[in-house]
C-alpha atoms as a PDB file:
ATOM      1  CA  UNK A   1      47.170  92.332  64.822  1.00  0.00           C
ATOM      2  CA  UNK A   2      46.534  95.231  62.394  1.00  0.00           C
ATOM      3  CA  UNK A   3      42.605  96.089  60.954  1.00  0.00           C
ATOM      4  CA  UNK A   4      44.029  94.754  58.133  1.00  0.00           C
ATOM      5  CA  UNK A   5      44.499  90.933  59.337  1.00  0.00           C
ATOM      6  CA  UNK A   6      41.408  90.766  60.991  1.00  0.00           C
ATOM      7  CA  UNK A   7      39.666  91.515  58.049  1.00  0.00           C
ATOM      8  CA  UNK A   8      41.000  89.062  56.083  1.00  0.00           C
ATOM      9  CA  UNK A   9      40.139  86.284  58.756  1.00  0.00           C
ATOM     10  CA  UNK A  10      36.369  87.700  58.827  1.00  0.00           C
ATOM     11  CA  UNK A  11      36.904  87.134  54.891  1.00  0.00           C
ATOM     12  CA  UNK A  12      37.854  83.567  55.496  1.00  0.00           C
ATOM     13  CA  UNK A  13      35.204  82.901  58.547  1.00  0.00           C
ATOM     14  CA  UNK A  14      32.117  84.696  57.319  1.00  0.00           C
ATOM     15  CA  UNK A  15      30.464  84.598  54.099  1.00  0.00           C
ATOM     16  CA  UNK A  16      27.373  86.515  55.208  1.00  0.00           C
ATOM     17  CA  UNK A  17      27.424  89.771  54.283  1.00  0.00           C
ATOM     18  CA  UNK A  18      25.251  91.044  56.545  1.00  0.00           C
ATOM     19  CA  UNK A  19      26.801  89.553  59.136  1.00  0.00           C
ATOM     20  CA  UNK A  20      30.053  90.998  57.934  1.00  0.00           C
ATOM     21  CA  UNK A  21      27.694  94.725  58.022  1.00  0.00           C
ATOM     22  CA  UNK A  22      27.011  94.110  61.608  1.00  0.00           C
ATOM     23  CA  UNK A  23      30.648  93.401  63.017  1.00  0.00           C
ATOM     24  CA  UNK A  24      31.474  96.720  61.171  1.00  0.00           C
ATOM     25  CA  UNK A  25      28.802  98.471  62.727  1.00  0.00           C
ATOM     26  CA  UNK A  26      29.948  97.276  66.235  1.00  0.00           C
ATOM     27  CA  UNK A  27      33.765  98.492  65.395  1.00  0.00           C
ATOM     28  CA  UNK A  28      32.111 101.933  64.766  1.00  0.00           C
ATOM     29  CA  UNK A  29      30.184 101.955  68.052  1.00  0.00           C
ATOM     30  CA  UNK A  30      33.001 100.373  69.846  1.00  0.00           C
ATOM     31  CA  UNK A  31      35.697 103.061  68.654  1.00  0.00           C
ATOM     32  CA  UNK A  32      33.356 105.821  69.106  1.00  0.00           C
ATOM     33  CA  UNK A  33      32.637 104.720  72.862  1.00  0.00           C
ATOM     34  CA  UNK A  34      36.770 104.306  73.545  1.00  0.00           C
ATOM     35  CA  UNK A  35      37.340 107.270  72.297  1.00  0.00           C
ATOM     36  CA  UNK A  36      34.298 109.107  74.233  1.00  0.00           C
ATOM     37  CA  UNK A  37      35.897 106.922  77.581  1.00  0.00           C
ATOM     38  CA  UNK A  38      39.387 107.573  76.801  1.00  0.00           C
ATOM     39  CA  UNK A  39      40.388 103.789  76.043  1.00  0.00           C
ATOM     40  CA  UNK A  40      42.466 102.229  72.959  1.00  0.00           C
ATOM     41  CA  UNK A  41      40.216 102.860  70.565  1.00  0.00           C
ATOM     42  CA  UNK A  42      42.663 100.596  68.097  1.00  0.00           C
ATOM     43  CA  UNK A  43      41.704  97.636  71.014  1.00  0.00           C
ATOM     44  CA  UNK A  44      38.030  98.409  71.328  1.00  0.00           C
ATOM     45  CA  UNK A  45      37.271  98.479  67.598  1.00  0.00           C
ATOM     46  CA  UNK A  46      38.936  95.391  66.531  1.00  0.00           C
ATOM     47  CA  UNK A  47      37.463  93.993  69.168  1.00  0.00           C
ATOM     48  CA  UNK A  48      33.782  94.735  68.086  1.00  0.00           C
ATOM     49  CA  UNK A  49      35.070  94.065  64.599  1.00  0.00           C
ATOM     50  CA  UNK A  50      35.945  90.382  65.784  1.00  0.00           C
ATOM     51  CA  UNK A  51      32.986  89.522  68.055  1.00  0.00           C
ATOM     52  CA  UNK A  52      31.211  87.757  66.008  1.00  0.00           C
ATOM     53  CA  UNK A  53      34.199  86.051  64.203  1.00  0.00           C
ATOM     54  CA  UNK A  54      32.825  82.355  64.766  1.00  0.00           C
ATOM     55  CA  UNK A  55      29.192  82.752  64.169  1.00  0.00           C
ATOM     56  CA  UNK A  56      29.275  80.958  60.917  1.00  0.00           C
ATOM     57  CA  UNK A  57      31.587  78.218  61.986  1.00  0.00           C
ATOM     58  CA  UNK A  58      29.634  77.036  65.214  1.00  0.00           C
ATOM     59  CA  UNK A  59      26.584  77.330  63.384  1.00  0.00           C
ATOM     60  CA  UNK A  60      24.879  79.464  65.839  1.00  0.00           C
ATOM     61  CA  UNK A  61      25.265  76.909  68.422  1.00  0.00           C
ATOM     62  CA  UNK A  62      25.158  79.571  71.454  1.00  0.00           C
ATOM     63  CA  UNK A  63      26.606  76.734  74.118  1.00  0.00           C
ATOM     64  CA  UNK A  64      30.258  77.161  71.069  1.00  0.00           C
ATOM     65  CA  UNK A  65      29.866  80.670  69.583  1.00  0.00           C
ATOM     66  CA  UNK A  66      32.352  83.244  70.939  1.00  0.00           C
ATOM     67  CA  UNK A  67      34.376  80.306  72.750  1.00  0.00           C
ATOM     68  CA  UNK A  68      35.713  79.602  68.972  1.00  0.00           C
ATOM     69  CA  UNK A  69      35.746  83.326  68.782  1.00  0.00           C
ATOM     70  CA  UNK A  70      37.804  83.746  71.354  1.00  0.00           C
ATOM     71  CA  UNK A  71      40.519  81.229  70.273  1.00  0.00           C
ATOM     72  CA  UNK A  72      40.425  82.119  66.784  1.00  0.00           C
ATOM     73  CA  UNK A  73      40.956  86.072  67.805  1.00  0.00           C
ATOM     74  CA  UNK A  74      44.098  85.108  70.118  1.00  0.00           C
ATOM     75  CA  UNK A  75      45.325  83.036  66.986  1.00  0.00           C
ATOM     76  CA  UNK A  76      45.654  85.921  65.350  1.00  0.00           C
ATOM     77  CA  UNK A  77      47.677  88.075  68.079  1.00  0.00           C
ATOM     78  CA  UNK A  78      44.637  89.623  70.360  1.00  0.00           C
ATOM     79  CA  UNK A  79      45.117  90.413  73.918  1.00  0.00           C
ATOM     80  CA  UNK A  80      43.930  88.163  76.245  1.00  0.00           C
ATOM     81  CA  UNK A  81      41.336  91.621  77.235  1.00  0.00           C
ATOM     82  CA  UNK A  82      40.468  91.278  73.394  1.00  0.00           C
ATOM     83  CA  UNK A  83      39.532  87.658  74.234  1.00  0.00           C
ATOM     84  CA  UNK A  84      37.727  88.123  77.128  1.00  0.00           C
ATOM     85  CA  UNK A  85      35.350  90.372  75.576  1.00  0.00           C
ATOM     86  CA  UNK A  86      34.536  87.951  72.979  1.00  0.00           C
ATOM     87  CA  UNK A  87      34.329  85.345  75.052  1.00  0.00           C
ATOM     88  CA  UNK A  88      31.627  86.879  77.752  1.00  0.00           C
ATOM     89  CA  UNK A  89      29.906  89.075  74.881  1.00  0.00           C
ATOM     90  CA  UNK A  90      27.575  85.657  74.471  1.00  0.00           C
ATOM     91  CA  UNK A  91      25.682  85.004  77.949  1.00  0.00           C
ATOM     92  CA  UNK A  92      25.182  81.700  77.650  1.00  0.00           C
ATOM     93  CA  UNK A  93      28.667  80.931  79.072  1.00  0.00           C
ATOM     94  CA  UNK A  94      27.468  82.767  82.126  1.00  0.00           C
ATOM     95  CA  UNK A  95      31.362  84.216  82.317  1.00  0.00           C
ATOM     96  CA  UNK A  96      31.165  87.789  84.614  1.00  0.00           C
ATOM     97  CA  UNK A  97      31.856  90.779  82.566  1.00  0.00           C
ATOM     98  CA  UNK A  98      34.575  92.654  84.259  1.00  0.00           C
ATOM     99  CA  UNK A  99      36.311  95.086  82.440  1.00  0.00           C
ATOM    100  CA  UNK A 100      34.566  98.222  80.705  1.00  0.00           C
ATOM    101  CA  UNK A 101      35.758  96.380  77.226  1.00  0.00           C
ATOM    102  CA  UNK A 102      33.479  93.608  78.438  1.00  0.00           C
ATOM    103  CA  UNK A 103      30.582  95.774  79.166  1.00  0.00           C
ATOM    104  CA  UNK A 104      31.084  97.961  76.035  1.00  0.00           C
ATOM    105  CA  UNK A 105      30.852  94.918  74.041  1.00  0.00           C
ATOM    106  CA  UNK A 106      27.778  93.505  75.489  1.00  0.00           C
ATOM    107  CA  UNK A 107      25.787  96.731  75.274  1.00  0.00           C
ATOM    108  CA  UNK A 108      26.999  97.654  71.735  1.00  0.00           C
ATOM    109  CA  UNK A 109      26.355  94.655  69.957  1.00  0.00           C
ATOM    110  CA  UNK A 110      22.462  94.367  70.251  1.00  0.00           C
ATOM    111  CA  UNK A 111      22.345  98.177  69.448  1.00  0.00           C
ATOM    112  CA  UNK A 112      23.377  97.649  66.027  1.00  0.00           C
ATOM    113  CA  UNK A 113      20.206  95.734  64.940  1.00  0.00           C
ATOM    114  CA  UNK A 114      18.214  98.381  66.593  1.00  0.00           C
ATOM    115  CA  UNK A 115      19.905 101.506  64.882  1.00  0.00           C
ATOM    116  CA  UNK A 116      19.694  99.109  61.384  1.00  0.00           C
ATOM    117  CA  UNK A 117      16.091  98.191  61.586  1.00  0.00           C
ATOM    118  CA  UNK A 118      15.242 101.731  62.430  1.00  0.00           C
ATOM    119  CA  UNK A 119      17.094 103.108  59.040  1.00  0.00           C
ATOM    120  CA  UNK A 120      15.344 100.177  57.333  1.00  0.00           C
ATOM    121  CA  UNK A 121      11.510 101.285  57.826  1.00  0.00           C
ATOM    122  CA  UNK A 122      12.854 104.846  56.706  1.00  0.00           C
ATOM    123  CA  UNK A 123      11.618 105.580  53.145  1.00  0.00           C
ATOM    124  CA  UNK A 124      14.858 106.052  51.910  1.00  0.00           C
ATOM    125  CA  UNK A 125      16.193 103.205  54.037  1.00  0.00           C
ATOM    126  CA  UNK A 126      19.562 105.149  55.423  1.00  0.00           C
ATOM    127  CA  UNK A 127      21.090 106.443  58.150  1.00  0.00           C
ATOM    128  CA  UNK A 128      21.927 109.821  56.998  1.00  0.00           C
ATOM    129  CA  UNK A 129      17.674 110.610  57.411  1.00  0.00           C
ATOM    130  CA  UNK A 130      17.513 108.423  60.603  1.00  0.00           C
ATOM    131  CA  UNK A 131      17.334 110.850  63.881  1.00  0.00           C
ATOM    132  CA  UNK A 132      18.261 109.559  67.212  1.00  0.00           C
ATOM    133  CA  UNK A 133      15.192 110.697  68.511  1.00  0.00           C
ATOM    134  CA  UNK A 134      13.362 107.899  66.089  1.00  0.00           C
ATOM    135  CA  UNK A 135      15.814 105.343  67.319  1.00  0.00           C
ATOM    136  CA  UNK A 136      14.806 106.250  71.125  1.00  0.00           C
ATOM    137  CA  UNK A 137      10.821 105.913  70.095  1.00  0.00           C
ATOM    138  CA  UNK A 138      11.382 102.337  68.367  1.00  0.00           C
ATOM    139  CA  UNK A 139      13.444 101.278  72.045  1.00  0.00           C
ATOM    140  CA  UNK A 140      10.565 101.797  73.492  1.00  0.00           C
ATOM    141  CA  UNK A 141       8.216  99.478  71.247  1.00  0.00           C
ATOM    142  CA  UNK A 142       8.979  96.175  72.213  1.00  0.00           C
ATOM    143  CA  UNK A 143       7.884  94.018  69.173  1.00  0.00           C
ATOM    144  CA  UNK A 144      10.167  96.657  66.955  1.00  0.00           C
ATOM    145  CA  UNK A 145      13.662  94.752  66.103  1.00  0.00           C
ATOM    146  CA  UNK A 146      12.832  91.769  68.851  1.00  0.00           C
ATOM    147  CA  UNK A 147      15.998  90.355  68.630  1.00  0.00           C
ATOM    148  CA  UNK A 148      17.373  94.099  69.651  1.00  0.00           C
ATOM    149  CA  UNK A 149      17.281  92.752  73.390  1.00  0.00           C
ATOM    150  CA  UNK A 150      16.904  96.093  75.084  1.00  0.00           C
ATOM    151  CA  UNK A 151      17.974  95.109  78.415  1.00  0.00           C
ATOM    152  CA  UNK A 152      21.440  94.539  77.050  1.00  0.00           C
ATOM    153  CA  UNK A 153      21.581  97.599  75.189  1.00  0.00           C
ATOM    154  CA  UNK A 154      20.408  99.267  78.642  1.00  0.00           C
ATOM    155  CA  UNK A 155      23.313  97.981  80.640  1.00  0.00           C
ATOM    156  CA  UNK A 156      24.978 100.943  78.799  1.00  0.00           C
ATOM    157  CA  UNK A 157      24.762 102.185  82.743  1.00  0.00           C
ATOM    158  CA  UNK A 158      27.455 100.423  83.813  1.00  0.00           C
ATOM    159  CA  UNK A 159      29.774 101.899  81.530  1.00  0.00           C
ATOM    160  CA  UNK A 160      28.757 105.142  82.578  1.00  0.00           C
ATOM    161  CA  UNK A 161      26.647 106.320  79.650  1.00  0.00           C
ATOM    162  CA  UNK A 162      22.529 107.408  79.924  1.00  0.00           C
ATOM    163  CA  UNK A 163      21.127 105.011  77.474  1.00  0.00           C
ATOM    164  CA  UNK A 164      20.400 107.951  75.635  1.00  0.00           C
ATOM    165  CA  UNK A 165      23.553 109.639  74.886  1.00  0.00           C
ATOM    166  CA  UNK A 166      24.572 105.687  74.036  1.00  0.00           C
ATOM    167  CA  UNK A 167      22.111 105.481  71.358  1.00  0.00           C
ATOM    168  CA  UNK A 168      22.623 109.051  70.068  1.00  0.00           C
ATOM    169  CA  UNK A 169      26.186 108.125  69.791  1.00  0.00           C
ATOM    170  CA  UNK A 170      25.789 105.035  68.387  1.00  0.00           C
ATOM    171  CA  UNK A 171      23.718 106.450  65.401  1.00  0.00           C
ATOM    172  CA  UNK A 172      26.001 108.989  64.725  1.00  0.00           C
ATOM    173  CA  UNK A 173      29.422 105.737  65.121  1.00  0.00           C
ATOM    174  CA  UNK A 174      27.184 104.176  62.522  1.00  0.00           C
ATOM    175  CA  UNK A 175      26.311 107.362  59.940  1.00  0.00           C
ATOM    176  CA  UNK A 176      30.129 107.554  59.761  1.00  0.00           C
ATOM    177  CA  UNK A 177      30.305 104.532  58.089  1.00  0.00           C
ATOM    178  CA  UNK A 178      27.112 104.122  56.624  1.00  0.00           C
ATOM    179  CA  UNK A 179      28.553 103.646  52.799  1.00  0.00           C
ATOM    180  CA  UNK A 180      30.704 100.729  53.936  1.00  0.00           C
ATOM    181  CA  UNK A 181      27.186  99.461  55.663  1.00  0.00           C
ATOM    182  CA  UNK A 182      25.348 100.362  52.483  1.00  0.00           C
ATOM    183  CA  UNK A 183      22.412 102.119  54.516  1.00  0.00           C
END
């Protein structure tokens, strides 16, 4: 499966655009950390692209999102790793994370709302002006981006990352494509 072809599913799957903004933002952070942890970055990156695939079609239903996912992402010629991923990204399937794709995934995917919300309450509302520092102070305030659940973002640990460095290079995943995120 090429970038290409998964794109062109999300175009079919998902109609919200900001949903569309966050899977993009999670391919950024996902590539960045394969390529800080020496992995496929190719693999990681449409895998974060993908995640959220179903989210539309199961109509939020958490006990069906990312079980779709994972179907509709082997459909198209993902690795059974690329699956997995998917699949266990949503904890209400209570399926172990194993691999560091699985953990990468989990941690990622919350982090985008908090990186977004944070550019959001900047006057200029982008992530060129938004310092990592600024990101690290709104972690810290709890009713800031609720649905950010920091304890996810946190289990950045167990892929061998200081949440720290994880959000710093999150930020930075994200400024790289902040015109195709239009913050």
């Amino acid at each position: 499966m090429t970038r290409k072809e998964a794109l062109s599913s999300i175009k079919v799957n998902v109609g919200n655009e900001n949903l569309v903004k966050h899977m993009l933002a999670t391919e950024a952070i996902m590539r960045a950390l394969a390529k800080r942890l020496g992995e496929d970055e190719e693999e990681w990156g449409l895998t974060g692209l993908l995640h959220d695939i179903d989210a539309e079609l199961t109509g939020g239903d958490m006990s069906t999102h990312s079980k779709l996912g994972a179907d509709l992402v082997r459909e198209l010629g993902a690795s059974e790793v690329m699956a997995h991923a998917i699949l266990c990204h949503n904890e209400a399937h209570g399926i172990p994370r194993e691999t560091k794709l699985d953990k990468a995934l989990f941690c990622a995917d919350p982090l985008t709302g908090l990186i977004t919300a944070a550019a959001l309450i900047r006057p200029d509302k982008k992530l060129a002006s938004l310092e990592a520092k600024s990101v690290k102070k709104r972690f810290k305030e709890e009713r800031f981006a609720a649905g950010a659940n920091r304890q996810q973002i946190s289990q950045c640990s167990e892929i061998g990352l200081e949440r720290d460095e994880f959000i710093e290079l999150g930020l930075e995943a994200m400024q790289a494509v902040a015109a195709d995120l239009g913050l």
